[in-house]
N, C-alpha and C. Protein backbone atom coordinates (compact mmCIF):
# COMPACT_ATOMS: atom_id res chain seq x y z
N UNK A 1 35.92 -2.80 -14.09
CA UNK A 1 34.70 -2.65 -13.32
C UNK A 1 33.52 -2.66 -14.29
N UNK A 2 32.19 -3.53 -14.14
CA UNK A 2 31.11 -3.58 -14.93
C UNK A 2 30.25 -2.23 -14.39
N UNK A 3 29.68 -1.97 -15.56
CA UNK A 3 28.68 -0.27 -15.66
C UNK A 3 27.78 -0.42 -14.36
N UNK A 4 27.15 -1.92 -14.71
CA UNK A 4 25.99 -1.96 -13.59
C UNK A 4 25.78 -1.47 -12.45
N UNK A 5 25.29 -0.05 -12.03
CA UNK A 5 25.19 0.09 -9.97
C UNK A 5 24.57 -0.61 -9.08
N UNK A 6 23.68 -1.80 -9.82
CA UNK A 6 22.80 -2.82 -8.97
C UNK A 6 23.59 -4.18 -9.05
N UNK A 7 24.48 -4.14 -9.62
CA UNK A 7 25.29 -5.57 -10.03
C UNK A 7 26.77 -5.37 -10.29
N UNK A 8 27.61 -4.64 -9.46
CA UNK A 8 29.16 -4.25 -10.09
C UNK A 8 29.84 -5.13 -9.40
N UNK A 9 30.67 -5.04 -10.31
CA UNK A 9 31.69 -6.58 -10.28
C UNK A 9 33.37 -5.88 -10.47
N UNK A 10 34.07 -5.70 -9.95
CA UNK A 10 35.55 -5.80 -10.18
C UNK A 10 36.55 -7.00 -10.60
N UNK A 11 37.23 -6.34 -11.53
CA UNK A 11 38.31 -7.78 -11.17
C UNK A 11 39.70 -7.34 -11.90
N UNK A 12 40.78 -7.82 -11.25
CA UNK A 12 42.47 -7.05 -11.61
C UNK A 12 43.07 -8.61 -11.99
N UNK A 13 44.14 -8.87 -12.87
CA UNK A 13 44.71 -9.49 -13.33
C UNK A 13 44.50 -9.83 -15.15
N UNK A 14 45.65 -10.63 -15.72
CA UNK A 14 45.63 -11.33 -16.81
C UNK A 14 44.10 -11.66 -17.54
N UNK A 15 43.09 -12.12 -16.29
CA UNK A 15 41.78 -12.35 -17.12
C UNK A 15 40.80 -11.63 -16.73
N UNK A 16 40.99 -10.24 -16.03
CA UNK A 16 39.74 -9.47 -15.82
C UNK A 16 39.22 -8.80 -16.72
N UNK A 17 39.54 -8.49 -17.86
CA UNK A 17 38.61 -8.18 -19.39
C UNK A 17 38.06 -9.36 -19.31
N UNK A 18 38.35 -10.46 -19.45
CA UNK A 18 37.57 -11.68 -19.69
C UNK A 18 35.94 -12.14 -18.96
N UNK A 19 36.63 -11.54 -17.23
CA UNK A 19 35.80 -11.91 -16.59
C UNK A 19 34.44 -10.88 -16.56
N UNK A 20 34.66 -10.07 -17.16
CA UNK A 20 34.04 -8.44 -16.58
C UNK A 20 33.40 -8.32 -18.58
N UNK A 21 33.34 -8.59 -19.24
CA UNK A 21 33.25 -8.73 -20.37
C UNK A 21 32.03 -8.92 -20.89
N UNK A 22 30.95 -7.91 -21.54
CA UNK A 22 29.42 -8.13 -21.65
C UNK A 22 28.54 -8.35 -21.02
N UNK A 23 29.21 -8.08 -19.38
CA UNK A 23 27.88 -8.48 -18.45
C UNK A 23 26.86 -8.03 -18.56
N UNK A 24 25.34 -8.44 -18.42
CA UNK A 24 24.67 -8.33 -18.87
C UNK A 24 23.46 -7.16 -17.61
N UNK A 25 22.76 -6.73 -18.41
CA UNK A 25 22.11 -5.44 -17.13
C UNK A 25 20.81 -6.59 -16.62
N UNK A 26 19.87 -7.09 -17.29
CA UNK A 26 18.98 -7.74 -16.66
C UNK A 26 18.90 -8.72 -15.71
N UNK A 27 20.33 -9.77 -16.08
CA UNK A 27 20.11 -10.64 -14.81
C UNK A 27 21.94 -10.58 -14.40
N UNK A 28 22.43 -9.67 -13.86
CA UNK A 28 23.69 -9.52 -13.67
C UNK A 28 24.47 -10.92 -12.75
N UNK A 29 23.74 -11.67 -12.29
CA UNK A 29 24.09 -13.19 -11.79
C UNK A 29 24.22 -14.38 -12.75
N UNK A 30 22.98 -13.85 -13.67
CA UNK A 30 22.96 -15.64 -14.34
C UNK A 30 23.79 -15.51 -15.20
N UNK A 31 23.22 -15.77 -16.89
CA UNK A 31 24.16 -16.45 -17.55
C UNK A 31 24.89 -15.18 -18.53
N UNK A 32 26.01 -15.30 -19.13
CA UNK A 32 26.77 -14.73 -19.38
C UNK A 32 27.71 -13.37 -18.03
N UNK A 33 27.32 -13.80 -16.73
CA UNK A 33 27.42 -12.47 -15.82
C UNK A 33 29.40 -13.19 -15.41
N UNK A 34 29.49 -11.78 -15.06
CA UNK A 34 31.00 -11.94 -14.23
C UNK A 34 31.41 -13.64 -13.10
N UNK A 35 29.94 -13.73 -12.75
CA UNK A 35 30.28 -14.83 -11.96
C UNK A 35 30.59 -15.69 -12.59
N UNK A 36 29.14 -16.20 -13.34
CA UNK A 36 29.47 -17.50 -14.25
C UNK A 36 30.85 -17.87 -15.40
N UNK A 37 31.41 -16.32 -15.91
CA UNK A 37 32.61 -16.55 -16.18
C UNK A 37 33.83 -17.43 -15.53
N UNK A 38 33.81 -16.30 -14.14
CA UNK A 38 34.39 -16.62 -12.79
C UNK A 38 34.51 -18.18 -13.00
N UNK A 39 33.42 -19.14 -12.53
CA UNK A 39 33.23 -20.41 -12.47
C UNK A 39 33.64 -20.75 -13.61
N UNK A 40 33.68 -20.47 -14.64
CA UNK A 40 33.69 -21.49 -16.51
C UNK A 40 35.35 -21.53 -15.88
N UNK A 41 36.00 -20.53 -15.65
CA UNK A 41 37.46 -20.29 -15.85
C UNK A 41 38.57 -20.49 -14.97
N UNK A 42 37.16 -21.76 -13.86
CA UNK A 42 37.84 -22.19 -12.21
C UNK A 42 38.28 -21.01 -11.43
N UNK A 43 37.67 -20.40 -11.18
CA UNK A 43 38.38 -19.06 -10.27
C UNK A 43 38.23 -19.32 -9.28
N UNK A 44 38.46 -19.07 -8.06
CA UNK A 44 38.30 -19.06 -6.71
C UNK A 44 38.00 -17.57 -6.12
N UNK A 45 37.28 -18.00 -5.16
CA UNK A 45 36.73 -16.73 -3.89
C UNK A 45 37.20 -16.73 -2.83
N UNK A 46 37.65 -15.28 -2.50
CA UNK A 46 38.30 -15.12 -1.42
C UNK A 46 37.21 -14.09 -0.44
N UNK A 47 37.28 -15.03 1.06
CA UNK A 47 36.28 -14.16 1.77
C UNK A 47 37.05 -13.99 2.53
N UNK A 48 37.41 -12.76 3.44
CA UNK A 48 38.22 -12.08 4.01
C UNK A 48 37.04 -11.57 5.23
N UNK A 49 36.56 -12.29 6.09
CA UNK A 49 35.87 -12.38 7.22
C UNK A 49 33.83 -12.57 6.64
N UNK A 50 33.95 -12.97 5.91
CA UNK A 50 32.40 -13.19 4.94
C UNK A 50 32.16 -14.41 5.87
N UNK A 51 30.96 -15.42 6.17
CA UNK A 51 30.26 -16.05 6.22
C UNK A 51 30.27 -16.34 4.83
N UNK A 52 30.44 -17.90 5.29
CA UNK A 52 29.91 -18.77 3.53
C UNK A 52 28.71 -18.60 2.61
N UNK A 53 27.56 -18.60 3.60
CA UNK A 53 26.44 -18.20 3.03
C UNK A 53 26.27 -16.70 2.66
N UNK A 54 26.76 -15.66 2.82
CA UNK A 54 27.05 -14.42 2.36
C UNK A 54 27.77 -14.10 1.31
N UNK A 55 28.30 -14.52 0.93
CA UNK A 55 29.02 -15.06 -0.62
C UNK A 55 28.36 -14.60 -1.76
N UNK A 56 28.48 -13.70 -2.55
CA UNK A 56 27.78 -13.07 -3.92
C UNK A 56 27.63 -14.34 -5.22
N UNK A 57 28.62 -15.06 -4.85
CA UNK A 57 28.22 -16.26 -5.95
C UNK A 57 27.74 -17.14 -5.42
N UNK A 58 26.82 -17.53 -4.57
CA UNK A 58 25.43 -17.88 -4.42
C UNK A 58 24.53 -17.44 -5.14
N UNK A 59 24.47 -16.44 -5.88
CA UNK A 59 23.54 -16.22 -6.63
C UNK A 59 23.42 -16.90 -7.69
N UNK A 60 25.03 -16.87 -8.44
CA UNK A 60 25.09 -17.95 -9.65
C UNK A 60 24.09 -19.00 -8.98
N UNK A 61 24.57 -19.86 -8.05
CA UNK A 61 24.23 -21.13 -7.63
C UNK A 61 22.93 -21.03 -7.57
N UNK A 62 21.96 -19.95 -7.15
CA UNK A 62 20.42 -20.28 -7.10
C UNK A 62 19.92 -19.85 -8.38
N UNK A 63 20.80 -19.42 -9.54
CA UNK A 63 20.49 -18.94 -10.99
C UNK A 63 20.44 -20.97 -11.21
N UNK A 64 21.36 -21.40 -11.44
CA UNK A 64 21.51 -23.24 -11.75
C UNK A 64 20.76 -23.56 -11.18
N UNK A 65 20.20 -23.70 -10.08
CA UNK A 65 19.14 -24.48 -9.26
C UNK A 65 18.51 -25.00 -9.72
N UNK A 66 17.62 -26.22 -10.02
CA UNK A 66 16.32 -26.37 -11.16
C UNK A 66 15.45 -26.40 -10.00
N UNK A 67 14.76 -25.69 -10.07
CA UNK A 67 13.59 -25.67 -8.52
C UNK A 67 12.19 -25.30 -9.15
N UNK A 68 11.11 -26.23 -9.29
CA UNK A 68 9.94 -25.77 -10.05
C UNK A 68 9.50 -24.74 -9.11
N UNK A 69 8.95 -23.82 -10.34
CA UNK A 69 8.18 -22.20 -10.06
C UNK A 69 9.12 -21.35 -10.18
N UNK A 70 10.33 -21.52 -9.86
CA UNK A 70 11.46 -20.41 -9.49
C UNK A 70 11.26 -19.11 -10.82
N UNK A 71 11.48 -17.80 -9.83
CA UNK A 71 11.38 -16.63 -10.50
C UNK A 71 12.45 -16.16 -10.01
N UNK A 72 12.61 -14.93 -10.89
CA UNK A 72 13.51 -13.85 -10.10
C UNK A 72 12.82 -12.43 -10.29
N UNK A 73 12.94 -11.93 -8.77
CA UNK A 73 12.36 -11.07 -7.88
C UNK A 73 13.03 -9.63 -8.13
N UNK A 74 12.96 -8.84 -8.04
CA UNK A 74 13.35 -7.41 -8.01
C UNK A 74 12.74 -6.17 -7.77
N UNK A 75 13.34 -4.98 -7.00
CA UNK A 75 12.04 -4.10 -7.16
C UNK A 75 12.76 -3.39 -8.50
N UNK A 76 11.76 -2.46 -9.33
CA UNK A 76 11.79 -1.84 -10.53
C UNK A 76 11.92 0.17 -10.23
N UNK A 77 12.36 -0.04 -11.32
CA UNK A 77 12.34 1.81 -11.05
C UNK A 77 11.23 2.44 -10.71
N UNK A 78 10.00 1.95 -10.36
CA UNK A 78 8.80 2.86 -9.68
C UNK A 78 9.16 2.07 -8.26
N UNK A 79 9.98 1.11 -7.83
CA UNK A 79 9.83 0.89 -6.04
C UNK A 79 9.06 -0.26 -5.82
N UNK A 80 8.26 -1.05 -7.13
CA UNK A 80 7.21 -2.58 -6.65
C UNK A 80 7.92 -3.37 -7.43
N UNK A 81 7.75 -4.28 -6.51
CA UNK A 81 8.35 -5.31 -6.62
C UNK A 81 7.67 -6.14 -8.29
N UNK A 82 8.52 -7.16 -9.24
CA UNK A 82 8.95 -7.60 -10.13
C UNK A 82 9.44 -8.74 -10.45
N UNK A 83 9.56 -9.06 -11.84
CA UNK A 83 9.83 -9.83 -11.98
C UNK A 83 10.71 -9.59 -12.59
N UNK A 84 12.55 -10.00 -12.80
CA UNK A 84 13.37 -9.23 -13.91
C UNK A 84 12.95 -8.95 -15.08
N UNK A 85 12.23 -9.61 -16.12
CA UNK A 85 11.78 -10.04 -17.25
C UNK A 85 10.93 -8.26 -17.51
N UNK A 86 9.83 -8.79 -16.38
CA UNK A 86 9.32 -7.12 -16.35
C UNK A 86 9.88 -5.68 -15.97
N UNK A 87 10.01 -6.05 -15.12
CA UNK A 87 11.24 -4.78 -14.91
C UNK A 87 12.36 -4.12 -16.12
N UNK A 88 12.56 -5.26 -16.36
CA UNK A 88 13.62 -4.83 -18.07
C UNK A 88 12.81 -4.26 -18.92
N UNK A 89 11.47 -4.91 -19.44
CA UNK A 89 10.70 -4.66 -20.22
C UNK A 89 10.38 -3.01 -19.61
N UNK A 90 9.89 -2.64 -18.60
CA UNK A 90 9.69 -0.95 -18.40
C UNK A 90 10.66 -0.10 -18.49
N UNK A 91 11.91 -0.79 -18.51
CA UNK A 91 12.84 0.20 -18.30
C UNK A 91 13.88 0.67 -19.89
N UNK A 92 12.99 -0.64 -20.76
CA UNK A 92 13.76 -0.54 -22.32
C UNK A 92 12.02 0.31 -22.92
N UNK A 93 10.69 0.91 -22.22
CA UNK A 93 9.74 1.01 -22.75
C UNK A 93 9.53 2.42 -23.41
């Protein structure tokens, strides 16, 4: 299980150290995160009554996106809304 309470990730078998391995606290989707492992290492998702579009690795997928302007959004430990970048920055301040 990753530390993160805004981003926790499980995983049981042969490669769940692998998968679960340095995830990262600022952008727990993009790069180096449990998902993108997930994907490097062909894994598959199992939704057990989920909607497709409800799917947590969608996030990977809108992390890859190339979409001009794209940010990522968050609220921060005072409750207003953010940008990850900033939000990290107050919370390492």
């Amino acid at each position: 299980m990753t530390d993160n309470p805004s981003g926790r990730f499980g995983a049981r078998g042969e490669r769940a150290e692998a998968l679960l391995a340095n995830a990262p606290w600022n952008d727990y989707y993009g790069p180096n995160s449990p998902l993108e492992h997930l994907c490097k290492l062909g894994g598959k998702i199992l939704r057990i009554g989920a909607d497709p579009d409800t799917t947590t690795v969608l996030h990977y997928a809108e992390y890859l996106a190339e979409v001009p302007r794209k940010s990522v959004a968050c609220v921060d430990t005072t409750g207003a809304w953010a940008t990850m970048d900033q939000s990290f920055a107050r919370w390492n301040a």
